[in-house]
Every structure is written in C-alpha cells, then in structure tokens.
Protein backbone atom coordinates (compact mmCIF):
# COMPACT_ATOMS: atom_id res chain seq x y z
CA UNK A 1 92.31 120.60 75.14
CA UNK A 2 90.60 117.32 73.65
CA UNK A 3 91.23 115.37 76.04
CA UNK A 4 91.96 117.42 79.18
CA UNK A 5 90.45 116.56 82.49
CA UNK A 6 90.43 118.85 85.71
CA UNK A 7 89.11 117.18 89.39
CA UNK A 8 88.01 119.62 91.43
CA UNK A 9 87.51 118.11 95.36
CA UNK A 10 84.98 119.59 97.31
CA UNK A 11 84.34 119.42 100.76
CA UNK A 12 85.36 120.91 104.12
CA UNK A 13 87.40 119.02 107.53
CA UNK A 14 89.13 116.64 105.41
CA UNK A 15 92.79 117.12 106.49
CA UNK A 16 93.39 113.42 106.65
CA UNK A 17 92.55 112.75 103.72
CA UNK A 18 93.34 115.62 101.50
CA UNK A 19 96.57 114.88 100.65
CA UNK A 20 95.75 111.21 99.40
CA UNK A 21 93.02 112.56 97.63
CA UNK A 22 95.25 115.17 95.32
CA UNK A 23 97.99 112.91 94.64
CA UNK A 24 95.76 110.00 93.55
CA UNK A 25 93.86 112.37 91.76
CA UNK A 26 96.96 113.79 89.91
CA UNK A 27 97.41 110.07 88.38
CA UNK A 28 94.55 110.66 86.35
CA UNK A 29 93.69 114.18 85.71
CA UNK A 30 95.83 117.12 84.37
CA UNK A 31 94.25 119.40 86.60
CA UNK A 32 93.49 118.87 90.76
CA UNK A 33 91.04 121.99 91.95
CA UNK A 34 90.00 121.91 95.76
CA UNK A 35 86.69 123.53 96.42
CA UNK A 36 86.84 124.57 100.40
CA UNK A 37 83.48 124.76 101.76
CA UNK A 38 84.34 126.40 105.16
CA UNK A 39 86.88 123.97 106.13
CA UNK A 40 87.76 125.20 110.27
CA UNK A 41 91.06 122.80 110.28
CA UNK A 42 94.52 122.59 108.05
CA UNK A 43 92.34 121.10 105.20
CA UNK A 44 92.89 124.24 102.83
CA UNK A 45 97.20 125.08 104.28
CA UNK A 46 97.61 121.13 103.03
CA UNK A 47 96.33 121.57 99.49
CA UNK A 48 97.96 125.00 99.10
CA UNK A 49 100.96 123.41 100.63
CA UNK A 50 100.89 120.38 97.57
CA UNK A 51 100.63 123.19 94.75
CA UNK A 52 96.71 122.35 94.75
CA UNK A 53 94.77 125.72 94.15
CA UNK A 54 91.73 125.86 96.72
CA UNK A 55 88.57 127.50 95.82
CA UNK A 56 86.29 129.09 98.84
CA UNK A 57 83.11 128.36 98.04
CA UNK A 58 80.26 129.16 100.85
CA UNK A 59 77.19 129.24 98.53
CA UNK A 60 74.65 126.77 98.32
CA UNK A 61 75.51 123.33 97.35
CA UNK A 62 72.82 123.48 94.34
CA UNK A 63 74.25 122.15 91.19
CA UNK A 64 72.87 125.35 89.16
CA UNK A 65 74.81 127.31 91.67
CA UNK A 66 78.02 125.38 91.53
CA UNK A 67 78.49 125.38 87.89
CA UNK A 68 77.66 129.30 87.86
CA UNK A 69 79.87 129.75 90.42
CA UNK A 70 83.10 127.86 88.61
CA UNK A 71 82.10 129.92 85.45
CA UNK A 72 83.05 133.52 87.14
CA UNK A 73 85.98 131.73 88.91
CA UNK A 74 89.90 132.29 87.01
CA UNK A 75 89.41 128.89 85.85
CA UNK A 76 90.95 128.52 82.52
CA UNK A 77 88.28 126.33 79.87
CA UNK A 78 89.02 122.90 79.99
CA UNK A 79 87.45 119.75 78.32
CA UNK A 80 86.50 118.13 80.71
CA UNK A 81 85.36 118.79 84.59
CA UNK A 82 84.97 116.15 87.25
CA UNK A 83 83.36 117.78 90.87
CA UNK A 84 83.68 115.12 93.30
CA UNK A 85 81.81 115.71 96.35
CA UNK A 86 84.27 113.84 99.40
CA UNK A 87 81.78 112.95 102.58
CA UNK A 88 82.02 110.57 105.13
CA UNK A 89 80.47 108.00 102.77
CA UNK A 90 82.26 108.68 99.51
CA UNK A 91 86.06 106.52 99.93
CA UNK A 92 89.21 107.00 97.63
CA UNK A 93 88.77 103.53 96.09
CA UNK A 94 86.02 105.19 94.74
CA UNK A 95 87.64 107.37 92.43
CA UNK A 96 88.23 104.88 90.07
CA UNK A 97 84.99 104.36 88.73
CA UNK A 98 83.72 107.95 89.45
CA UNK A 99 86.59 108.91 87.14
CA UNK A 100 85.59 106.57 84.32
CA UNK A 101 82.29 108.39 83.99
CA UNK A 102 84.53 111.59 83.07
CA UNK A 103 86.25 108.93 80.05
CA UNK A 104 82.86 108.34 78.72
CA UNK A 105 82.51 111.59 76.59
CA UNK A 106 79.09 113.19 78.43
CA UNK A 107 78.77 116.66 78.06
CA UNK A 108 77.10 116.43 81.74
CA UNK A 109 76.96 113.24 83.99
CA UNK A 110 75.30 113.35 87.53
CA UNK A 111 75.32 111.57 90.17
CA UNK A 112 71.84 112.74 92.07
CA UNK A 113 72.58 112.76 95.60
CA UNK A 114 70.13 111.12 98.19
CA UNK A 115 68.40 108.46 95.70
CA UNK A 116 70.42 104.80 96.49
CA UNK A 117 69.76 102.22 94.57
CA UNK A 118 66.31 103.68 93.34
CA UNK A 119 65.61 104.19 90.14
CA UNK A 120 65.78 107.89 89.00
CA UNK A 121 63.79 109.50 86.13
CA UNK A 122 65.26 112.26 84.17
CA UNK A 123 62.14 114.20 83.99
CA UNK A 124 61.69 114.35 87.59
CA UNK A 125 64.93 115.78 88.66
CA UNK A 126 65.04 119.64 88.60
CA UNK A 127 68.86 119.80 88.03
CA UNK A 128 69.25 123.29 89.02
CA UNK A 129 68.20 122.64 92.66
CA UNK A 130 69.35 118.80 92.71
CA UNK A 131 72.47 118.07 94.81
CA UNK A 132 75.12 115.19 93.76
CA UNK A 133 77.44 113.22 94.53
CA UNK A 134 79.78 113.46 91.47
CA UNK A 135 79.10 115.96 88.36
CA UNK A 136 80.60 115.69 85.18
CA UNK A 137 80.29 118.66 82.75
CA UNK A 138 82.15 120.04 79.76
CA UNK A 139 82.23 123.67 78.32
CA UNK A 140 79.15 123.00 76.54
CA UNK A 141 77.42 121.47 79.45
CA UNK A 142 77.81 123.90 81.78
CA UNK A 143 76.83 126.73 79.11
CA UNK A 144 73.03 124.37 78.93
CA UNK A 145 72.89 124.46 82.48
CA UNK A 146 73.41 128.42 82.80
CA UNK A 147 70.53 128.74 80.32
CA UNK A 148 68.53 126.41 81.66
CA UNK A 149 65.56 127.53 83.51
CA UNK A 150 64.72 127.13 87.80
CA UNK A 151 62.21 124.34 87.45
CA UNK A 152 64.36 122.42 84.07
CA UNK A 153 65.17 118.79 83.92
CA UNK A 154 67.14 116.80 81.93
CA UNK A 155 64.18 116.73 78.91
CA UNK A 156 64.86 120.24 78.89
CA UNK A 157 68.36 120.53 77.58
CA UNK A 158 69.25 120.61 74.07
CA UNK A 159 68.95 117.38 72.11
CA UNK A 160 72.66 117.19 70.94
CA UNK A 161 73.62 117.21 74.17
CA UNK A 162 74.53 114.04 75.67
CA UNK A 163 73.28 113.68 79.11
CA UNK A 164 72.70 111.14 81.63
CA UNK A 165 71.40 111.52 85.28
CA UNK A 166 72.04 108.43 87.37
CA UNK A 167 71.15 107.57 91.16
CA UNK A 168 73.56 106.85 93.89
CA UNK A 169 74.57 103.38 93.38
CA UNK A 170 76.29 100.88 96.15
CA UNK A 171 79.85 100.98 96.73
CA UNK A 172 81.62 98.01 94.20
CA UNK A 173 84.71 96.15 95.96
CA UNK A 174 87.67 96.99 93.69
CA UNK A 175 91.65 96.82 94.34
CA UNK A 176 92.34 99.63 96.89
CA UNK A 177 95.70 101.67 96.53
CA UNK A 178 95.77 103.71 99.69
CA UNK A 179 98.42 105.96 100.42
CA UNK A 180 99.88 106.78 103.63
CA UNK A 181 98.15 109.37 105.04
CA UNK A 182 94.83 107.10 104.72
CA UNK A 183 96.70 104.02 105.71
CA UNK A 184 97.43 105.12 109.49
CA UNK A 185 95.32 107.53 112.65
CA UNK A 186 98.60 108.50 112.85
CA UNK A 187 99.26 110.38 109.90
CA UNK A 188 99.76 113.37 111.93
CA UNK A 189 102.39 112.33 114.03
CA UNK A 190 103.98 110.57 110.51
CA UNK A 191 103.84 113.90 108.67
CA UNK A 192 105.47 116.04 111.77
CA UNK A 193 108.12 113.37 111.89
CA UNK A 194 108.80 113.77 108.18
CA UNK A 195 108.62 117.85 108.65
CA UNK A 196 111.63 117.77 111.31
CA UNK A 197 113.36 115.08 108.94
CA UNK A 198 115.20 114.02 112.65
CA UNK A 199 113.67 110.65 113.73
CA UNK A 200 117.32 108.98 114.31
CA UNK A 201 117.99 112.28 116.52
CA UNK A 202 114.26 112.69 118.37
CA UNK A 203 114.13 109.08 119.01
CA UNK A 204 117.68 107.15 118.20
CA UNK A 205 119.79 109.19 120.61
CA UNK A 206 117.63 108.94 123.61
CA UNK A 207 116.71 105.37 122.95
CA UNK A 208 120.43 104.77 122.84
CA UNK A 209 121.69 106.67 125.88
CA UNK A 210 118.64 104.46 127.81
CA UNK A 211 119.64 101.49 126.13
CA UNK A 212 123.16 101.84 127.49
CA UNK A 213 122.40 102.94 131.05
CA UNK A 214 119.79 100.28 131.29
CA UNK A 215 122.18 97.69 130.35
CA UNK A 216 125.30 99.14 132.11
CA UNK A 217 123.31 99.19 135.18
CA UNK A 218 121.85 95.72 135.34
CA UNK A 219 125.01 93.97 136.52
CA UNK A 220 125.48 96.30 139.29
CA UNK A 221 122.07 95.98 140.69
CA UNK A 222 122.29 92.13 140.10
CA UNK A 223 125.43 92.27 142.32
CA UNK A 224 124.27 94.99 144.94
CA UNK A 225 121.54 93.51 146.49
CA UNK A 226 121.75 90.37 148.55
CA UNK A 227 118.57 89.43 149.16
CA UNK A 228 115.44 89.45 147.70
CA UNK A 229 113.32 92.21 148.52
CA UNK A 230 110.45 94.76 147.11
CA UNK A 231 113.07 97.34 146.67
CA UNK A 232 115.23 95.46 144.76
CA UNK A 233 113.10 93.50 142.14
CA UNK A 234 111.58 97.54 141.88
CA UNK A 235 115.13 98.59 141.11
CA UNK A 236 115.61 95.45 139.09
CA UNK A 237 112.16 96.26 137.29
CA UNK A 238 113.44 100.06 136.81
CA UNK A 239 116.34 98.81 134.94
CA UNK A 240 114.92 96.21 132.53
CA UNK A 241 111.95 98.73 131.99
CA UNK A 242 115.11 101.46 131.18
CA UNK A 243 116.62 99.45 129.04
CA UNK A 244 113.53 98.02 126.91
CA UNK A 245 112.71 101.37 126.46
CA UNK A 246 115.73 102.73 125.12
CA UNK A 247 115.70 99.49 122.67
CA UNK A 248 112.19 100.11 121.74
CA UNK A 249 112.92 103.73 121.08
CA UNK A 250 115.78 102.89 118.62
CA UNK A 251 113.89 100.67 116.72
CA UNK A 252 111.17 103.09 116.56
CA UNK A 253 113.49 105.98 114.94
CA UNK A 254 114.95 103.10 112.65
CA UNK A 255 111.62 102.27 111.11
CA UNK A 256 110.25 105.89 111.12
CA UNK A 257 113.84 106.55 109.04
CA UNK A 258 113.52 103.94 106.82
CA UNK A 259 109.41 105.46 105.84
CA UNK A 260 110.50 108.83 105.76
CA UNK A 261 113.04 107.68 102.64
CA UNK A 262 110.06 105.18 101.21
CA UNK A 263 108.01 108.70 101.59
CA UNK A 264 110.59 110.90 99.76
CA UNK A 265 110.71 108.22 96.62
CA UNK A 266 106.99 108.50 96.74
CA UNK A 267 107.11 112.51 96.81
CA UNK A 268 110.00 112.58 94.00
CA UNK A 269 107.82 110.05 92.01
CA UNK A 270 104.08 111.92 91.93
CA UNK A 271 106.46 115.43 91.71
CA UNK A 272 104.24 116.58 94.67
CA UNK A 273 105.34 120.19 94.69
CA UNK A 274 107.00 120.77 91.58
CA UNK A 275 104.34 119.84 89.11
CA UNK A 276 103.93 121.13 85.63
C-alpha cells in the first residue's frame, strides 16, 4: 500500500469528457473513483459503464465535509488520495502536473480554490470551510483534518505532518495527449457508431447502391435530352448530386471502419472494462 494512489473525479455534466478523464487517469493511478455531484446527463451510466465506481455525493463542497464524507464511504485505505475537482476551467493536460503533487509524499496538498496567482498564507485559510481545486491527502491526513477544529488552519495541524496549501496557479503549456472523445463535438455520434459496430452496413451499402444508380444513370440522361434546358441540367444536377453522395457516403463508412479498429486497439490496450 506504499505506494498506492487512487483519483477520485468529481464533478457533475461531464459526459464528454468522462471517459478521457478515467482512462488517462488509469495510466497513472491504481485506483479511478468518480464522485457524481448531481450529474442530470449519461455522466454517471459512462463511468459505471468503464468499470469506474461512482460516488453520489450532494453535500457541500467544503473540504472538511469531503474528506468526512470519503471516510464513511466502502472505500478501502489507500496511500495515497488525489480529488480532482473537473470544471469548465480545469483541462486534461492538466493532470499531469496535478498528479505530480500526489508523487511528492504530502500527507495533505491543496489547491485553494478562488485565489489565482495571489499569494496564499497558511494561517489564513480555514481548511475546513475552504474549497479547492485539487486535494491531496493520505490516511494520516485525512485523520488531522477530522480532528481538526471549524475555524483550524494549516498552523493548526500536527507538526509531523507535512502540509502545504498552495493558490490556484496559471495553466503551464505542456504536451497534450487527448483522446478521442475530447478530440471531436462529435464524440457522440463516434461512440453510437462504435456501439452498432455497422458503419460499412449504415453507411457503405447505401453509399454504394447511390453510387451505382448515380453513375448508371448519367449516360442515359446525357443521351435523353436534346437540348439544353432547366429540366435537364436539374436532372443532370440530380444525378451528379446522387452519385457524389453515394461516393461520399462510402468513404465516410470506410474511415469510420478503419477508427472503430484504431478504437478497439486502444480499448484492448488501457483494458477498459476488464481491469484488475
């Protein structure tokens, strides 16, 4: 249990981004957690759907009432706890350095929510009513913070505890590694095409009948019409319109085949839903 690290996610609405978020998260933790905070979309059928246990949580998002809350949960004791709090703001090329913070043996690390780039002083933050942005806490930690009084700070916890309270600090450009369901608005569409596991069918047959008729029928409407009229460059129009279509519509069910295999190498890598 030395060296054991669980992420536990917490937010609510995040159903494009959930997925990325637990797989990513599985590449450097032993443990992913999602906290649900009242999500109203697919957020929480997603995570359960990955093997992810989700957490409802509808208290307030205090940290003294977080950290009470995980120690009544099932939760089995672990070394080391990361709560990541995914907003709007917070980004998955994030993770990287919020997860480095969990590597650098504090028995609890926040991250005060609301302060920038100012300057925070430990003996100013009441941590039990203090909301953040990332927490990390060990066994020990979280034991402090259960005894610690409503109005304690940081000055307050015992001195062999190693603690550090840091402001929010500016996002820092590193190497992104986004996945798929981040990459694309249509991650949606992408992950009810990969569901039906028919793209060559839903798209390839239709685009080929099309394709066919389009192409059969533009040298009989070439040859049909003797003059040129507004019926027949319509007709002719209908036909080249026909037949783009069905050629558009094959190419689309080639390329959506070709993901759906780079997907399944991606799934069979990570070990989505048959992890240990």
């Amino acid at each position: 249990m030395s060296n054991e690290l669980r992420v536990i996610l917490m937010g609510r609405d995040v159903e494009l981004r959930v997925i990325s978020l637990i797989v990513r998260c599985r590449t450097i933790a032993d443990e992913v957690v999602f906290l649900d905070l009242g999500s109203n979309d697919e957020t929480v059928e997603l995570a359960s759907e990955f093997d992810c246990p989700v957490i409802n949580y509808n208290g307030e998002m205090e940290t003294s009432k977080i950290v009470s809350f995980l120690q009544e949960s099932n939760l089995d004791e672990i070394a080391t706890t990361l709560l990541i709090h995914i907003t709007s703001q917070w980004k998955l090329r994030d993770l990287p350095l919020t997860a480095n913070r969990a590597r650098d043996n504090w028995d609890l690390h926040i991250s005060v929510k609301g302060t920038g780039n100012e300057k925070v002083n430990p003996e100013e933050i009441i941590l039990s009513s203090v909301e953040f942005n990332h927490l990390v806490i060990t066994p020990d930690g979280m034991q402090a913070m259960a005894n610690l009084g409503p109005l304690g700070t940081a000055m307050d916890l015992p001195d062999d505890l190693r603690v550090r309270v840091v402001g929010s600090t500016s996002q820092v450009n590193v190497p992104q590694q986004e996945s798929l369901a981040t990459a694309s608005r249509f991650a949606q569409l992408f992950y009810w095409m990969l569901e039906s596991k028919h793209p060559l069918f839903l798209f390839g047959v239709p685009g080929i009948v099309l394709f066919v008729l389009g192409y059969k029928l533009s040298g009989n409407v070439v040859d049909t019409f003797d003059e040129l009229n507004s019926t027949s460059i319509g007709v002719t129009l209908s036909v080249i319109a026909m037949t783009m279509i069905g050629l558009f519509a094959m190419m689309v069910a080639i390329i959506l085949y070709i993901m759906g295999k780079q997907a399944e190498q991606i799934q069979s890598q990570y070990d989505w839903k048959s992890k240990d």
